[in-house]
N, C-alpha and C. Protein backbone atom coordinates (compact mmCIF):
# COMPACT_ATOMS: atom_id res chain seq x y z
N UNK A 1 0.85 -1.17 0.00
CA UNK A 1 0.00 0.00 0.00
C UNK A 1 0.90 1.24 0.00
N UNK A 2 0.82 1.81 -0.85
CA UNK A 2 1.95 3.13 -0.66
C UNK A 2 1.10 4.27 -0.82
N UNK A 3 1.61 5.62 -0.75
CA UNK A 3 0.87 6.86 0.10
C UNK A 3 0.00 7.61 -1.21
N UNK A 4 -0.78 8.18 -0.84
CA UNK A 4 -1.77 8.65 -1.60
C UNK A 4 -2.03 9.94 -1.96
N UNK A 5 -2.30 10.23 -3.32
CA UNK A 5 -2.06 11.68 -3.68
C UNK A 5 -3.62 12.52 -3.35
N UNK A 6 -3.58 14.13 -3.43
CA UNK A 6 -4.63 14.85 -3.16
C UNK A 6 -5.88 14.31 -4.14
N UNK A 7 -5.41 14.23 -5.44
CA UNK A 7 -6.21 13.21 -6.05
C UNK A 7 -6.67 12.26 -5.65
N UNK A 8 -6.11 11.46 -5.47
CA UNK A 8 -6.65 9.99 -5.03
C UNK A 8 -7.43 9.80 -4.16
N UNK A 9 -7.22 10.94 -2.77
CA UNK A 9 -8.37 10.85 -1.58
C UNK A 9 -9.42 11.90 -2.30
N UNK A 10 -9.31 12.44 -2.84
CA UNK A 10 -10.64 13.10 -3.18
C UNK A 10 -11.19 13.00 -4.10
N UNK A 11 -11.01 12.14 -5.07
CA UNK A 11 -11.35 11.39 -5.89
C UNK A 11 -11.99 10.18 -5.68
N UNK A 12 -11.45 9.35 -4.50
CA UNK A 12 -11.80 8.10 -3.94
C UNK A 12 -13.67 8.41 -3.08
N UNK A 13 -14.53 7.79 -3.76
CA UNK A 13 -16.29 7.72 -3.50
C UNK A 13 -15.96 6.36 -1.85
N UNK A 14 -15.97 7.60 -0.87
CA UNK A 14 -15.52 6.47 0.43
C UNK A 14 -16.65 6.35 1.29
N UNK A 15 -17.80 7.45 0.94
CA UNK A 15 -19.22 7.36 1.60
C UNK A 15 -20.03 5.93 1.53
N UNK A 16 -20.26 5.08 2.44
CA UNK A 16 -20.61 3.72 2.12
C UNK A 16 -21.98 3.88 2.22
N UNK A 17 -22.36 2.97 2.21
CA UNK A 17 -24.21 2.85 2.07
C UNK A 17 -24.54 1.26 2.17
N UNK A 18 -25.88 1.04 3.03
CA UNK A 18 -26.10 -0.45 3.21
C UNK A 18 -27.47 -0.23 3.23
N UNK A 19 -28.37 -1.50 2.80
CA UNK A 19 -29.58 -1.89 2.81
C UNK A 19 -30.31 -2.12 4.23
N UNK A 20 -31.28 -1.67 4.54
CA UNK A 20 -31.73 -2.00 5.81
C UNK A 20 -33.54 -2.51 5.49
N UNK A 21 -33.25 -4.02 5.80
CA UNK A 21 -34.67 -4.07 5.69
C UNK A 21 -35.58 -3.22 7.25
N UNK A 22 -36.73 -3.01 6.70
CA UNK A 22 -37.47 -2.31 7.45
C UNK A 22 -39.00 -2.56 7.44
N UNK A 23 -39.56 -3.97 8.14
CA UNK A 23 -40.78 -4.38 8.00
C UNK A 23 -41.79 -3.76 8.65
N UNK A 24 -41.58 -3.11 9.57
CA UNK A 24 -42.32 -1.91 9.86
C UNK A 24 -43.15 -1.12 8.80
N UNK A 25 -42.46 -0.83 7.91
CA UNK A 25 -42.66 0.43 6.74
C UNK A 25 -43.29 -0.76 5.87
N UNK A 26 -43.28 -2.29 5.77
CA UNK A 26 -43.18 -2.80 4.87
C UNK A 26 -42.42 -2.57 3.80
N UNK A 27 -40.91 -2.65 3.64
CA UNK A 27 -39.81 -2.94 2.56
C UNK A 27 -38.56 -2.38 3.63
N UNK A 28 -37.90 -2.07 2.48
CA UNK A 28 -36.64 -1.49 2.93
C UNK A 28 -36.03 -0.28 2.30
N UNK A 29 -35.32 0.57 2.96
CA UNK A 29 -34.61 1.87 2.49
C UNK A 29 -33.06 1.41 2.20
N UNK A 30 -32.50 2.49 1.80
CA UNK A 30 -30.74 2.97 1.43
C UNK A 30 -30.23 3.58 2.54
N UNK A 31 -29.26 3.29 3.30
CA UNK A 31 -28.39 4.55 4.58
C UNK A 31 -27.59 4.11 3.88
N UNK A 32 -26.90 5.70 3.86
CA UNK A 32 -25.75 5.86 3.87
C UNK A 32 -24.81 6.59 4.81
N UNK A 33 -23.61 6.64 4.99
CA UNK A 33 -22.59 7.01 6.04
C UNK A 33 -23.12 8.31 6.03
N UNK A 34 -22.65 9.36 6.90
CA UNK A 34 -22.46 11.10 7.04
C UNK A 34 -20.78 11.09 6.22
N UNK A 35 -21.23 12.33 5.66
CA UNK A 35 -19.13 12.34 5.38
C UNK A 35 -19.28 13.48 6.73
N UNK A 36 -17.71 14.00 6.42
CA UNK A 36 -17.35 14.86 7.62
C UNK A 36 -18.00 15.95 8.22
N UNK A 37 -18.30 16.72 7.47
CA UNK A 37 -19.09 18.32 6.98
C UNK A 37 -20.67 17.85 7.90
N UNK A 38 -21.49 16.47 6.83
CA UNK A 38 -22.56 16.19 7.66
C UNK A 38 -23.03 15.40 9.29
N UNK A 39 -21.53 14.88 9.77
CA UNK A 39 -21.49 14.43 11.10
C UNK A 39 -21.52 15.65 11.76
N UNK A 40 -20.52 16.60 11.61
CA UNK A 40 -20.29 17.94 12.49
C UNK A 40 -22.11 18.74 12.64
N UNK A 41 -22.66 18.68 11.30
CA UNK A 41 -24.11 19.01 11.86
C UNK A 41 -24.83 18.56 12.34
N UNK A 42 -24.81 17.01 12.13
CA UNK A 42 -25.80 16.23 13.18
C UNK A 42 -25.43 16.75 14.64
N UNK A 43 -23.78 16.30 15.26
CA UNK A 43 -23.43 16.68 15.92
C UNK A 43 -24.05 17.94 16.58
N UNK A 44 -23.92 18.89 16.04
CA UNK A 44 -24.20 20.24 16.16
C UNK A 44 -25.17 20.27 16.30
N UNK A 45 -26.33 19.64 15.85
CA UNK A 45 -27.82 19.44 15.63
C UNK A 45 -28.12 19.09 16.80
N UNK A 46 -27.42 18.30 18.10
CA UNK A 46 -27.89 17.34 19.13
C UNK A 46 -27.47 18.22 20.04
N UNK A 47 -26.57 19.14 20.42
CA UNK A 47 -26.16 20.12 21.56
C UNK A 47 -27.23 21.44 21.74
N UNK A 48 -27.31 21.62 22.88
CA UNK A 48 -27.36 23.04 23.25
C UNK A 48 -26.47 23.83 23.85
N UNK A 49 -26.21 24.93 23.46
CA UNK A 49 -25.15 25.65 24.54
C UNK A 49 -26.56 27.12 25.26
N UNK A 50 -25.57 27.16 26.59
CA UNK A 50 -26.89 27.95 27.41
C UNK A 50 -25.41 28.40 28.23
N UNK A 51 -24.79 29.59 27.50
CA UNK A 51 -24.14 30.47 28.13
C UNK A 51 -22.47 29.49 28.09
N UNK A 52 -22.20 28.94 29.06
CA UNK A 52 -20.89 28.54 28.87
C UNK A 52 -21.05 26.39 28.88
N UNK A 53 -22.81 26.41 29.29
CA UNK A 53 -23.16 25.24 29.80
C UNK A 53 -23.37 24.16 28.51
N UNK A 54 -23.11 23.27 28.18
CA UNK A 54 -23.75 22.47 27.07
C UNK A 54 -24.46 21.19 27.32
N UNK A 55 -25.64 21.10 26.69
CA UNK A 55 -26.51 20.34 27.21
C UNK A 55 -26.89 19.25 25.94
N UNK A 56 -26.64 17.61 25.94
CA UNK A 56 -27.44 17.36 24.83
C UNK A 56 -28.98 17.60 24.99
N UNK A 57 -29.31 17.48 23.54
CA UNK A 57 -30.58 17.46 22.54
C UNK A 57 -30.77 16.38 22.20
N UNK A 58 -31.10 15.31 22.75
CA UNK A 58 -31.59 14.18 22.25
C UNK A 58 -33.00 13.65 21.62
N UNK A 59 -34.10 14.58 21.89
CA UNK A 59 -34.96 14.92 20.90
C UNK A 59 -35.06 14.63 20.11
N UNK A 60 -36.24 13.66 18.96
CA UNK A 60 -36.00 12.97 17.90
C UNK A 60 -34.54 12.64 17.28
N UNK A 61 -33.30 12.29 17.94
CA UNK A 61 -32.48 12.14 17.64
C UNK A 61 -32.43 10.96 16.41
N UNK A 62 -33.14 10.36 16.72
CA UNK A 62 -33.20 8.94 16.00
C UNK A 62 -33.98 9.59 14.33
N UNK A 63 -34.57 10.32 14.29
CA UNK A 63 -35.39 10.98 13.44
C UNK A 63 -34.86 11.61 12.79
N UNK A 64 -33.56 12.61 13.49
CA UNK A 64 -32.72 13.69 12.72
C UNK A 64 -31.43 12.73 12.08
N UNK A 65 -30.81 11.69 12.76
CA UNK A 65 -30.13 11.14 11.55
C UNK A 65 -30.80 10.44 10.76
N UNK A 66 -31.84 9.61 10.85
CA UNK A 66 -32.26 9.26 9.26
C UNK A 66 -32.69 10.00 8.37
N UNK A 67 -33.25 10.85 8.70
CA UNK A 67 -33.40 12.12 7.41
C UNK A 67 -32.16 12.36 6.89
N UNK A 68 -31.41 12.61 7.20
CA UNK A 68 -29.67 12.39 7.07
C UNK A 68 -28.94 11.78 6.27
N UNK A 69 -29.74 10.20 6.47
CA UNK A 69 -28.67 9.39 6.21
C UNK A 69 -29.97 8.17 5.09
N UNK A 70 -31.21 7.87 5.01
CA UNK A 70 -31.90 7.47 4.04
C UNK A 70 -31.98 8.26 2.70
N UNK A 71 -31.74 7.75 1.79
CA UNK A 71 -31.12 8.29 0.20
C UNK A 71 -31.80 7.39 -0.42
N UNK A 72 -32.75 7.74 -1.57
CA UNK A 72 -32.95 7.24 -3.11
C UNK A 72 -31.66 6.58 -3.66
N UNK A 73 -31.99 5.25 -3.91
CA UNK A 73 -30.99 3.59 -4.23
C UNK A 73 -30.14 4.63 -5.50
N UNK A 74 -31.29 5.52 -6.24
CA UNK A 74 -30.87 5.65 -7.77
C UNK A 74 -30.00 7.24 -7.77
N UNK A 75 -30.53 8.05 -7.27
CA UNK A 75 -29.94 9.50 -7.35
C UNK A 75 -29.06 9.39 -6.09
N UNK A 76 -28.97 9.14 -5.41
CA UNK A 76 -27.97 8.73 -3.78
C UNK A 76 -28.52 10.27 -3.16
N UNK A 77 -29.62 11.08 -3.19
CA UNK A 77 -29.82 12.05 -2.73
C UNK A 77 -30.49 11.51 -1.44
N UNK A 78 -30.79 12.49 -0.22
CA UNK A 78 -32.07 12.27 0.98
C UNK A 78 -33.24 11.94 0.48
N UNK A 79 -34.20 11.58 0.99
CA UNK A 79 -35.43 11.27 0.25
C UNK A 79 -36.42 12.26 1.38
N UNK A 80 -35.59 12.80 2.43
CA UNK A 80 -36.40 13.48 3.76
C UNK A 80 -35.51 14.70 3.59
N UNK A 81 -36.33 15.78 4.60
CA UNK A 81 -35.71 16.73 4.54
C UNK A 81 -35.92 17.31 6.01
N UNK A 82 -35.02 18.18 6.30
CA UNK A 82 -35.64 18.71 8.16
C UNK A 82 -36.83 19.15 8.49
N UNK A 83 -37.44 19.18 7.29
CA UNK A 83 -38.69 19.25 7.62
C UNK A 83 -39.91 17.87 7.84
N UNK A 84 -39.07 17.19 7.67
CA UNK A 84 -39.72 15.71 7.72
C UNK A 84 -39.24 14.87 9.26
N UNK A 85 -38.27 16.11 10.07
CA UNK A 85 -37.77 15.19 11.17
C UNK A 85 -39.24 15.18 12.21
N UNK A 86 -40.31 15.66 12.40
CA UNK A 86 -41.04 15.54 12.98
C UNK A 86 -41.79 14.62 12.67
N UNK A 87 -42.30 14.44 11.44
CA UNK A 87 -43.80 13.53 11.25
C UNK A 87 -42.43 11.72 11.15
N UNK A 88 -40.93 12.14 10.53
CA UNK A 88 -40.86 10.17 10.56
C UNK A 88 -40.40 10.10 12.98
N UNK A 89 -40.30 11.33 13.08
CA UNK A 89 -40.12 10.42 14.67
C UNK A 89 -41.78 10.07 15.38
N UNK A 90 -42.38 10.28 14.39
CA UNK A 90 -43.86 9.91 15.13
C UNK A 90 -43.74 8.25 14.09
N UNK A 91 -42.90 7.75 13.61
CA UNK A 91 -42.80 6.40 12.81
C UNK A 91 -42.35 5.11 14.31
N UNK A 92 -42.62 4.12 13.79
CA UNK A 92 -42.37 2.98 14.77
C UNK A 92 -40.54 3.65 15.69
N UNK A 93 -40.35 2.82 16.84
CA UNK A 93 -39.70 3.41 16.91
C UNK A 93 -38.34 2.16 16.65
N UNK A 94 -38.88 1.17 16.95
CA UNK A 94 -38.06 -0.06 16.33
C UNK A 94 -37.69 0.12 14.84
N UNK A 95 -37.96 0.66 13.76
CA UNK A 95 -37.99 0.75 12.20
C UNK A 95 -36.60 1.78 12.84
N UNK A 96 -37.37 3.18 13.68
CA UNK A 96 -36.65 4.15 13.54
C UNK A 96 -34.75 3.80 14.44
N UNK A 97 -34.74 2.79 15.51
CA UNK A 97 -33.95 2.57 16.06
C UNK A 97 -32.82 1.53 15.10
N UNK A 98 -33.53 1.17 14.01
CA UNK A 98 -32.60 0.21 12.98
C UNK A 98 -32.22 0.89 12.22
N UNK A 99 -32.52 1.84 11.52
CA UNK A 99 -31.69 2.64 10.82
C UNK A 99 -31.22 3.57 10.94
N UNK A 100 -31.32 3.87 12.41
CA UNK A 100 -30.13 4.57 13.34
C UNK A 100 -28.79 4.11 13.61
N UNK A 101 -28.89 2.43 14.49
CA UNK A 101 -27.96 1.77 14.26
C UNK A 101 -27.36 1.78 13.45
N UNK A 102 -27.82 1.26 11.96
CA UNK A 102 -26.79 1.14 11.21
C UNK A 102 -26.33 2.50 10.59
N UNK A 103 -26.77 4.13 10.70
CA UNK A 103 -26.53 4.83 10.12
C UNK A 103 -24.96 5.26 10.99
N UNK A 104 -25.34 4.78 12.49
CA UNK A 104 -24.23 5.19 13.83
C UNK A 104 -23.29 4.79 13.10
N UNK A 105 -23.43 2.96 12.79
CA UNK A 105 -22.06 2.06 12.33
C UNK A 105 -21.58 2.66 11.72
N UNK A 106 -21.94 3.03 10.02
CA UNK A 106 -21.46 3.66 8.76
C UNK A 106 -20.76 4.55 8.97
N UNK A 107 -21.41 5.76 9.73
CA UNK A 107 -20.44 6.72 9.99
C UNK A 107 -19.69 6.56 11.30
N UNK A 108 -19.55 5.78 11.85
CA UNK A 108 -18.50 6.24 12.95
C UNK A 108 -18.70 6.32 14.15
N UNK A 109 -20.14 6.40 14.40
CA UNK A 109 -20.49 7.34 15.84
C UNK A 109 -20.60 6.10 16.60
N UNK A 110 -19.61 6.06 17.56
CA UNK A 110 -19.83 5.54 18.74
C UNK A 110 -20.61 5.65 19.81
N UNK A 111 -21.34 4.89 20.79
CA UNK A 111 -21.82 5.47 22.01
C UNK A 111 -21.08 6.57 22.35
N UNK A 112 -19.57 5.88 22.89
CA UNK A 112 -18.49 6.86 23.36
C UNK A 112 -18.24 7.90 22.32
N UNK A 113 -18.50 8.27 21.37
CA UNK A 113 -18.71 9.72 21.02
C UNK A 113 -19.88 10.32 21.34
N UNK A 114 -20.91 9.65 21.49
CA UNK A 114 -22.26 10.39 21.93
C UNK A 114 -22.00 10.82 23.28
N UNK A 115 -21.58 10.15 24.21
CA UNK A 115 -20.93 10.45 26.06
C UNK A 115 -19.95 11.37 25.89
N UNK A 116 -19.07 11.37 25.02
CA UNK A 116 -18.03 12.45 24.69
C UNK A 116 -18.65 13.82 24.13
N UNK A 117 -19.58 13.71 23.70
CA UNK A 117 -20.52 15.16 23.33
C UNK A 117 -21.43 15.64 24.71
N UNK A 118 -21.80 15.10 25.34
CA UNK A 118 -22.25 15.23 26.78
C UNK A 118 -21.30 15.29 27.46
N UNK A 119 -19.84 15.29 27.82
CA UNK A 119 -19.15 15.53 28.52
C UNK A 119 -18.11 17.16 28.05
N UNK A 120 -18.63 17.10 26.68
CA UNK A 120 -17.62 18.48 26.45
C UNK A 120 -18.94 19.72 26.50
C-alpha cells in the first residue's frame, strides 16, 4: 500500500451505504454514512449551549439522523428533509432505532462519542 495523492483521496467515493430491511414500513430503504461536513451538523444538531453550559438534545435524535442518512438507491440524494424530522419520529420506533444503528455504524459514531458530546 503506498501513500496517496490529493487526487486519489478526493477522488476516492468512500461514503458507504447499506440496505436495511425495514418491515415496519413494509420494505426497505438505502443509509448511507455522514461524510465529515454532515457528522459535524448532526453533531451540532444534538447540543445546546446555554451560556458557557452544554446540554445534549436528544430529541428525535433517531429521526434527525435518518433524514440524514436514508437516500434514493438511484440519485444517492435524501429522500427526507428537516422538515420531515417531525412527522418520521412519530414512525415505529423499532424501524426508527434500525436505521439509526446502522446509520451510527457507517459513519462512525460511537456510544463513546455520543458520552463524549455530553461531557464536552
Amino acid at each position: 500500500m503506498g501513500f496517496l495523492s490529493r487526487a486519489d483521496i478526493l477522488e476516492f467515493d468512500d461514503v458507504k451505504t447499506e440496505i436495511v430491511e425495514v418491515p415496519e414500513w413494509g420494505g426497505q430503504v438505502m443509509v448511507k454514512a455522514l461524510n465529515g461536513t454532515e457528522r459535524d451538523a448532526f453533531e451540532a444538531s444534538i447540543v445546546e449551549m446555554s451560556g458557557r453550559t452544554q446540554k445534549m438534545k436528544t430529541e428525535n435524535i433517531r429521526a434527525k439522523l435518518a433524514v440524514k442518512t436514508i437516500i434514493d438507491p438511484e440519485t444517492k440524494k435524501p429522500i427526507f428533509t428537516v422538515a420531515d424530522i417531525e412527522a418520521l419520529g412519530r414512525k415505529s420506533a423499532s424501524a426508527l432505532d434500525r436505521v439509526f444503528s446502522v446509520a451510527q455504524k457507517l459513519s462512525g459514531i460511537s456510544d463513546g462519542d455520543v458520552e463524549e458530546l455530553e461531557k464536552n
